[in-house]
N, C-alpha and C. Protein backbone atom coordinates (compact mmCIF):
# COMPACT_ATOMS: atom_id res chain seq x y z
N UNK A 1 206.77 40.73 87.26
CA UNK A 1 205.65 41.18 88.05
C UNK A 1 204.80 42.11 87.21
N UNK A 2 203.28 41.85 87.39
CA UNK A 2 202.45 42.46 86.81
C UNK A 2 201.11 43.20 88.06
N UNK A 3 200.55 44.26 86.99
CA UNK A 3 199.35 44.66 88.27
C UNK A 3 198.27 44.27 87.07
N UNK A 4 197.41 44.46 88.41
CA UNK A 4 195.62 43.90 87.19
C UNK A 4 195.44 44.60 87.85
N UNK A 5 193.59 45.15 87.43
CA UNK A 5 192.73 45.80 88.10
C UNK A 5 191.53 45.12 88.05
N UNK A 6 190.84 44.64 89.08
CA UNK A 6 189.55 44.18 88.95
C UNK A 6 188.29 45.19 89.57
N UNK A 7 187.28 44.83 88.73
CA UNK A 7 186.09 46.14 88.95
C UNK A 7 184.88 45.05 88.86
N UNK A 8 184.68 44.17 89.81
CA UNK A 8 183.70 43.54 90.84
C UNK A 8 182.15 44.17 90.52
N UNK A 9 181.05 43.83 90.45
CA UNK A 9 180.45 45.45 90.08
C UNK A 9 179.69 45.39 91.27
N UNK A 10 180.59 46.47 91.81
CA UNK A 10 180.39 47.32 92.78
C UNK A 10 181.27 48.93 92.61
N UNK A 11 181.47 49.14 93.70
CA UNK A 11 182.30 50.64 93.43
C UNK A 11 183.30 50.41 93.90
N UNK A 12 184.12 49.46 94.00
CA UNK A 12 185.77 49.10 94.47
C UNK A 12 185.82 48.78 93.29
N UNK A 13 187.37 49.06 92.93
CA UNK A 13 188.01 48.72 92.26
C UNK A 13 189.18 47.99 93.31
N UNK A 14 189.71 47.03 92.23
CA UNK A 14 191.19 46.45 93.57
C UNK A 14 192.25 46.39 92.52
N UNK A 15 192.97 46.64 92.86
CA UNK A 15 194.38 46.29 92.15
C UNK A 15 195.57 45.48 92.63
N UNK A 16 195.82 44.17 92.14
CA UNK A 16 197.04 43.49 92.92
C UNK A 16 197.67 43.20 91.68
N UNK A 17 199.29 42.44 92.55
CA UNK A 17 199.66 42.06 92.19
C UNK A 17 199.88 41.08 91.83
N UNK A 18 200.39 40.62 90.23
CA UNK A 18 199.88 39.24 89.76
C UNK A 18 201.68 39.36 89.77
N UNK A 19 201.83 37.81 89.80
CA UNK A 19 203.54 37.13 89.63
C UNK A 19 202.80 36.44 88.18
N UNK A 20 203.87 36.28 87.24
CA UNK A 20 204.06 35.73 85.90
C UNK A 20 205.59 35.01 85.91
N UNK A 21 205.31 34.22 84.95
CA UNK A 21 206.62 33.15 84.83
C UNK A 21 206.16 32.27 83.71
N UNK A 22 207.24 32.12 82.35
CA UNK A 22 207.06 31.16 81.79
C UNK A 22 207.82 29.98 81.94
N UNK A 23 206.80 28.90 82.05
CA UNK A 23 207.05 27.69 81.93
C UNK A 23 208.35 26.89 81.27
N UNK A 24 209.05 26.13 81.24
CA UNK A 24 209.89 25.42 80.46
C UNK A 24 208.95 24.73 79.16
N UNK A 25 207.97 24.34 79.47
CA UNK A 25 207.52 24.43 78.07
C UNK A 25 206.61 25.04 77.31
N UNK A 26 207.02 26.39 77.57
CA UNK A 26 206.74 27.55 76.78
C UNK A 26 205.25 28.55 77.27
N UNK A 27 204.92 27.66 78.03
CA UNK A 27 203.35 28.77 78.39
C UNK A 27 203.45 29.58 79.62
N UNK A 28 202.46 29.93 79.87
CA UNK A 28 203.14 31.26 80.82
C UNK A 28 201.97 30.68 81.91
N UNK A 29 202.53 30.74 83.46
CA UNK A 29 201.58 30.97 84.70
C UNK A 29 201.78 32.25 85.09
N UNK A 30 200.42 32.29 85.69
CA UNK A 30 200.40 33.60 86.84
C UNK A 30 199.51 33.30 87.78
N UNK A 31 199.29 33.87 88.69
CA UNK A 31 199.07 33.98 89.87
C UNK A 31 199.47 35.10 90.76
N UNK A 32 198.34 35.17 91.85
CA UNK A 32 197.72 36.31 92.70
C UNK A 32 198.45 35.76 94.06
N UNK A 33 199.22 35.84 95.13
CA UNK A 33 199.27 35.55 96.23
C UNK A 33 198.53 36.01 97.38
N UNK A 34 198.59 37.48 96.98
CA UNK A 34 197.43 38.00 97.81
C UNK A 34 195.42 37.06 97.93
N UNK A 35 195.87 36.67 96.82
CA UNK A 35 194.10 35.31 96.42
C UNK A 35 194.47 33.93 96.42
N UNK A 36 194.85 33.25 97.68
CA UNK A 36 195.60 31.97 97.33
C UNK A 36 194.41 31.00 96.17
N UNK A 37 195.55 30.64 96.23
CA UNK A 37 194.65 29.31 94.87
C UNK A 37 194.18 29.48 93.58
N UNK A 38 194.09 31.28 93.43
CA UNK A 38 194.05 31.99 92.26
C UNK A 38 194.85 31.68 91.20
N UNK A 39 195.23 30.94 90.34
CA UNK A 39 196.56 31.03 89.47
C UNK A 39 195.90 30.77 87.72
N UNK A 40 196.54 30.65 87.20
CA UNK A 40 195.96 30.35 85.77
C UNK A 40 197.28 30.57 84.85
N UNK A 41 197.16 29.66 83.40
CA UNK A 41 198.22 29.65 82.55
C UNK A 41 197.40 30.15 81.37
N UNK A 42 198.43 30.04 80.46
CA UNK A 42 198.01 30.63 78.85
C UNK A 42 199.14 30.15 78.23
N UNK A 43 198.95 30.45 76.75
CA UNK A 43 200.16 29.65 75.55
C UNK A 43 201.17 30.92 75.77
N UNK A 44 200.21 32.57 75.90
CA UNK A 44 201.12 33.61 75.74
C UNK A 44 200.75 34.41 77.28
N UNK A 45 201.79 35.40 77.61
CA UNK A 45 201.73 36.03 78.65
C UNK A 45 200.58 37.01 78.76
N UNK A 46 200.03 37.43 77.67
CA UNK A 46 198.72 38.20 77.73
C UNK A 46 197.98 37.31 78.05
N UNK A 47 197.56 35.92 77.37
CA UNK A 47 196.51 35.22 77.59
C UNK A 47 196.18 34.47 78.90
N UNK A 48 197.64 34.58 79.65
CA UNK A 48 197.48 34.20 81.22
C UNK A 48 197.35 35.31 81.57
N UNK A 49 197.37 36.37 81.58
CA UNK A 49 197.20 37.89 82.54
C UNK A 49 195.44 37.75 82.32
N UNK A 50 195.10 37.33 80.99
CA UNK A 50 193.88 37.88 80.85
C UNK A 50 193.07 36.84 81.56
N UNK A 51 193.23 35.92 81.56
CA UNK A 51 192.27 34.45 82.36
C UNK A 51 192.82 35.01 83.80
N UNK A 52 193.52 35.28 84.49
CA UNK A 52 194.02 35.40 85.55
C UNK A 52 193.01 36.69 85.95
N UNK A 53 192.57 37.40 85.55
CA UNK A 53 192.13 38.95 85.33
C UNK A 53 190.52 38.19 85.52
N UNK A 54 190.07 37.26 84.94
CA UNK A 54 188.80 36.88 84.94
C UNK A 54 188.80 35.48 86.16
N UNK A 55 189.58 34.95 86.72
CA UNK A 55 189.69 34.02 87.59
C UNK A 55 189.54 34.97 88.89
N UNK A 56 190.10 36.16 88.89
CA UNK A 56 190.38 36.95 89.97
C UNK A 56 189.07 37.63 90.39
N UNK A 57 188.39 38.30 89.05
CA UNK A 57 187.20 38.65 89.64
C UNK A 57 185.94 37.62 89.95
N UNK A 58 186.04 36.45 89.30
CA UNK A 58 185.07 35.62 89.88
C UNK A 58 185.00 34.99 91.71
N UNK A 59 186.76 34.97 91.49
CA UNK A 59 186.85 34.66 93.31
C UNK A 59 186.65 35.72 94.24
N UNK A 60 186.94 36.89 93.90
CA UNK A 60 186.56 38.13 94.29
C UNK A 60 184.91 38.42 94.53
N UNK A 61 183.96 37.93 93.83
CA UNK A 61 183.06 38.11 93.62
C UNK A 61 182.01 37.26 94.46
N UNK A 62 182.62 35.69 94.45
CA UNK A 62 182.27 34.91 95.52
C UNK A 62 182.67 35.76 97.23
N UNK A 63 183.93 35.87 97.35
CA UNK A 63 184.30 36.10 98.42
C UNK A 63 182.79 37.40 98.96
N UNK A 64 182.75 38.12 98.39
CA UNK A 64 181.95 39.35 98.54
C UNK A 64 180.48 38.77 98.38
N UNK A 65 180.31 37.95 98.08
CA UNK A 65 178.44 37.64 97.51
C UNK A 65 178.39 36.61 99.37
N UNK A 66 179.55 35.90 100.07
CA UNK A 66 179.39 34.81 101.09
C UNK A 66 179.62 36.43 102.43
N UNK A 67 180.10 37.36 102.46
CA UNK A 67 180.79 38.54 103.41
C UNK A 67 182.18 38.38 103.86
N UNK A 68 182.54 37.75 103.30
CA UNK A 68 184.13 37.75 103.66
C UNK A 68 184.79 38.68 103.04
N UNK A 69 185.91 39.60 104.06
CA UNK A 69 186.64 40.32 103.69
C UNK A 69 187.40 39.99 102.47
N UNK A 70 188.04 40.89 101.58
CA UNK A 70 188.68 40.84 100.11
C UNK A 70 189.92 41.03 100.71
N UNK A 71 191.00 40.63 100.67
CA UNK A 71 192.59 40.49 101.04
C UNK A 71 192.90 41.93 100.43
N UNK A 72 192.87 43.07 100.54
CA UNK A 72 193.58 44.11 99.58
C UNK A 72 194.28 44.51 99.57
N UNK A 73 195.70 44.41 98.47
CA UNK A 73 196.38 45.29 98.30
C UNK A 73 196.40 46.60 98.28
N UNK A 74 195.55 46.93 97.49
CA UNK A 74 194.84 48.40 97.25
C UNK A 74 193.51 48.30 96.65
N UNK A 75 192.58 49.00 97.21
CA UNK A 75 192.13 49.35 96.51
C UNK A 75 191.26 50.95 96.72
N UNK A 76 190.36 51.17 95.42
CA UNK A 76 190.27 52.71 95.06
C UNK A 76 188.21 52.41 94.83
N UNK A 77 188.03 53.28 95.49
CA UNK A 77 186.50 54.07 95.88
C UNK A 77 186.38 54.89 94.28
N UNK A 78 185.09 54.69 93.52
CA UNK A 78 184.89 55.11 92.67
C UNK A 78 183.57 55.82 92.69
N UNK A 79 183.49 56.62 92.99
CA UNK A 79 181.83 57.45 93.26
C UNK A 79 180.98 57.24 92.31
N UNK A 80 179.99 56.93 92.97
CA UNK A 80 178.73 56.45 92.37
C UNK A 80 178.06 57.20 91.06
N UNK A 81 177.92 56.98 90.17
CA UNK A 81 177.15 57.55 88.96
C UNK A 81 175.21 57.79 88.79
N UNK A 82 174.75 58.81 88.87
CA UNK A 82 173.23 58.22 88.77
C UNK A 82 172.70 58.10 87.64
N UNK A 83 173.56 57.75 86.84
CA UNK A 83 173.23 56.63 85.51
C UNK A 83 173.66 55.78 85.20
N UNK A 84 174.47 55.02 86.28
CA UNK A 84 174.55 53.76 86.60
C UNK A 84 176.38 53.47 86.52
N UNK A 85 176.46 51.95 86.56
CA UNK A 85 178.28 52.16 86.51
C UNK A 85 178.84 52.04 85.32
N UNK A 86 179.49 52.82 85.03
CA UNK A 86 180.50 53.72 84.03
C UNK A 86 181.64 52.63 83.96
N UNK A 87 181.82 52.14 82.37
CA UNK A 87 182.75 51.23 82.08
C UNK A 87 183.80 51.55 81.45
């Protein structure tokens, strides 16, 4: 078990939990349960965390651009900057 953080650009941040598992032949899945249908592989376990990390905020991003609530595990309020958002 792994956590990500996605930062949507807005002022949420979310953090879930990603499940990881390598494959029998050798590459690694992961996937979000909290985001059904979210999942993604890689050759190495970083490289599925990291596509998984960018699969997550694009569905995230849809979900929020149509008004549908975001499933959250957690997430964290980041106060607004007036020079814009801080990376």
């Amino acid at each position: 078990m792994e956590h990500i953080t996605i930062s949507p650009e807005s002022t949420t941040t979310y953090l879930f939990q990603a499940e990881v598992e390598q494959e029998e032949d050798g590459r690694w899945s992961a996937w979000i349960e909290a985001l059904p249908g979210c999942a993604t592989w890689g050759y190495t376990k970083e490289e599925a965390l990291e596509a998984l990390r960018e699969a997550a905020q694009a569905y995230i991003e849809v979900m929020v651009e149509k008004g549908q609530p975001v499933p959250v595990e957690r997430a964290i309020q980041i106060p607004s900057s007036p020079h814009g958002r801080m990376t």
